[in-house]
Protein backbone atom coordinates (compact mmCIF):
# COMPACT_ATOMS: atom_id res chain seq x y z
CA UNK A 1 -115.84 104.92 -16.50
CA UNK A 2 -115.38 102.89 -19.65
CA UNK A 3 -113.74 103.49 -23.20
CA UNK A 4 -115.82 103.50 -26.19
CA UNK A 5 -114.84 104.24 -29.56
CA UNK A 6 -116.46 107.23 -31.59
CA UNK A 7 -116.69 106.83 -35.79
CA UNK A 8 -116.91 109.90 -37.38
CA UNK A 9 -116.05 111.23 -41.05
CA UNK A 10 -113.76 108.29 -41.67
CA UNK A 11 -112.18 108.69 -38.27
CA UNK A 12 -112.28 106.16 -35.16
CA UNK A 13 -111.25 108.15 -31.69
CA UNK A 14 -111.19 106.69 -28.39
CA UNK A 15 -113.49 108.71 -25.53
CA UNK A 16 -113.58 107.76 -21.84
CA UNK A 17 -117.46 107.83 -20.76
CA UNK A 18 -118.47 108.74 -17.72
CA UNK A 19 -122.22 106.57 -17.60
CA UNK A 20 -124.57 105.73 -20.64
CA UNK A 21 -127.96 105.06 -21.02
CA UNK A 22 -129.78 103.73 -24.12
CA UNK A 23 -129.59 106.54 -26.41
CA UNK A 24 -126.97 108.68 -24.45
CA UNK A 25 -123.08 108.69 -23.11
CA UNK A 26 -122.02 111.45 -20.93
CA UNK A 27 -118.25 112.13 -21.77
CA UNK A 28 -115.79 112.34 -19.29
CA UNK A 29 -113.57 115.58 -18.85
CA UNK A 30 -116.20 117.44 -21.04
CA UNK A 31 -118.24 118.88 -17.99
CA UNK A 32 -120.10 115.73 -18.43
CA UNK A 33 -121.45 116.75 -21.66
CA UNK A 34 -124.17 114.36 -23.12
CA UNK A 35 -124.21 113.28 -26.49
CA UNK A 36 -126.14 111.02 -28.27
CA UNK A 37 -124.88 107.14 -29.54
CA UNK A 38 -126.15 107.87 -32.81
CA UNK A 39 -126.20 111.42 -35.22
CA UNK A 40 -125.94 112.31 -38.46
CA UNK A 41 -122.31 111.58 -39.12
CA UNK A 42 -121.24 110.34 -35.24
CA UNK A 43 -121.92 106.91 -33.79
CA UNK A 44 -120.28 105.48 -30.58
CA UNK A 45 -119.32 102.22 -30.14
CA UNK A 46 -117.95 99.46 -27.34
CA UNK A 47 -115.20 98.20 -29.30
CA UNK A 48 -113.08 99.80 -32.26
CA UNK A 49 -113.73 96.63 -34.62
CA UNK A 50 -117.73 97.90 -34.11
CA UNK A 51 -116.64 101.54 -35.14
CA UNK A 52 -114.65 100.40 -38.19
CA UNK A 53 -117.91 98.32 -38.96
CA UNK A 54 -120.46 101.09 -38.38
CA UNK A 55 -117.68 103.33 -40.88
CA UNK A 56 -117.73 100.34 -43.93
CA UNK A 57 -120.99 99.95 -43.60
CA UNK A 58 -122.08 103.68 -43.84
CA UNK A 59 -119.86 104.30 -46.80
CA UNK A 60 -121.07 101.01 -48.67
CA UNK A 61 -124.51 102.63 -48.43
CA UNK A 62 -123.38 105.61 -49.14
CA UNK A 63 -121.91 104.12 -52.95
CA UNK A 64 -124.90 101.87 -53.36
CA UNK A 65 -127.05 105.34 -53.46
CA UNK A 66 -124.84 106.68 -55.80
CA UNK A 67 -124.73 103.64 -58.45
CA UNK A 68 -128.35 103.82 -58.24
CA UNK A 69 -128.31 107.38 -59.61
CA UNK A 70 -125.54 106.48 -62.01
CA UNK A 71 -127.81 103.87 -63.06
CA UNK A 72 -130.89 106.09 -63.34
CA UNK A 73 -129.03 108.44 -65.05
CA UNK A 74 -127.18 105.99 -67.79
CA UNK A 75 -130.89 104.70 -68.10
CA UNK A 76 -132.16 108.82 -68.91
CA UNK A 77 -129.52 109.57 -71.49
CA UNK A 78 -130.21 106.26 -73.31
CA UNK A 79 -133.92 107.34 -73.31
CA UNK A 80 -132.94 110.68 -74.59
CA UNK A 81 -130.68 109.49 -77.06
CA UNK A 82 -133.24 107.27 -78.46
CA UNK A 83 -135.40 110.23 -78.87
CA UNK A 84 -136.88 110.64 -82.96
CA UNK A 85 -138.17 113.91 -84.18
């Protein structure tokens, strides 16, 4: 058994996992419940500095999508403002 560190919404909780493989961990205490290293919104990790990572690094994406639309959208109303009957 081994600790690994699961990110999730902001969040960083330590699980104890039974065996892993490349794509799956097998949770201890959870009737051995699989679950894969990486979903929408979960990702499991072998340290808690990797978990934090895999966290900044999600959200920095996450606000480089949305200045992109900010920008596409500053660039639409100066378009439409420049708009002549």
């Amino acid at each position: 058994m081994k600790k690994m560190y699961r990110a999730y919404w902001g969040r960083i909780k330590m699980v104890v996992v039974e065996r892993e493989t490349d794509k799956y961990i097998f949770i201890a205490g959870d009737k051995g419940r699989r679950t894969a290293k990486r979903s929408n919104g979960d990702s499991y990790h072998d340290t808690w500095d990797k978990a934090r990572r895999a966290l900044l690094i999600e959200v920095e994406d996450e606000i480089d999508g949305y200045n992109r639309r900010i920008d596409h959208l500053a660039e639409q109303r100066s378009n439409i403002l420049a708009l002549k009957p």
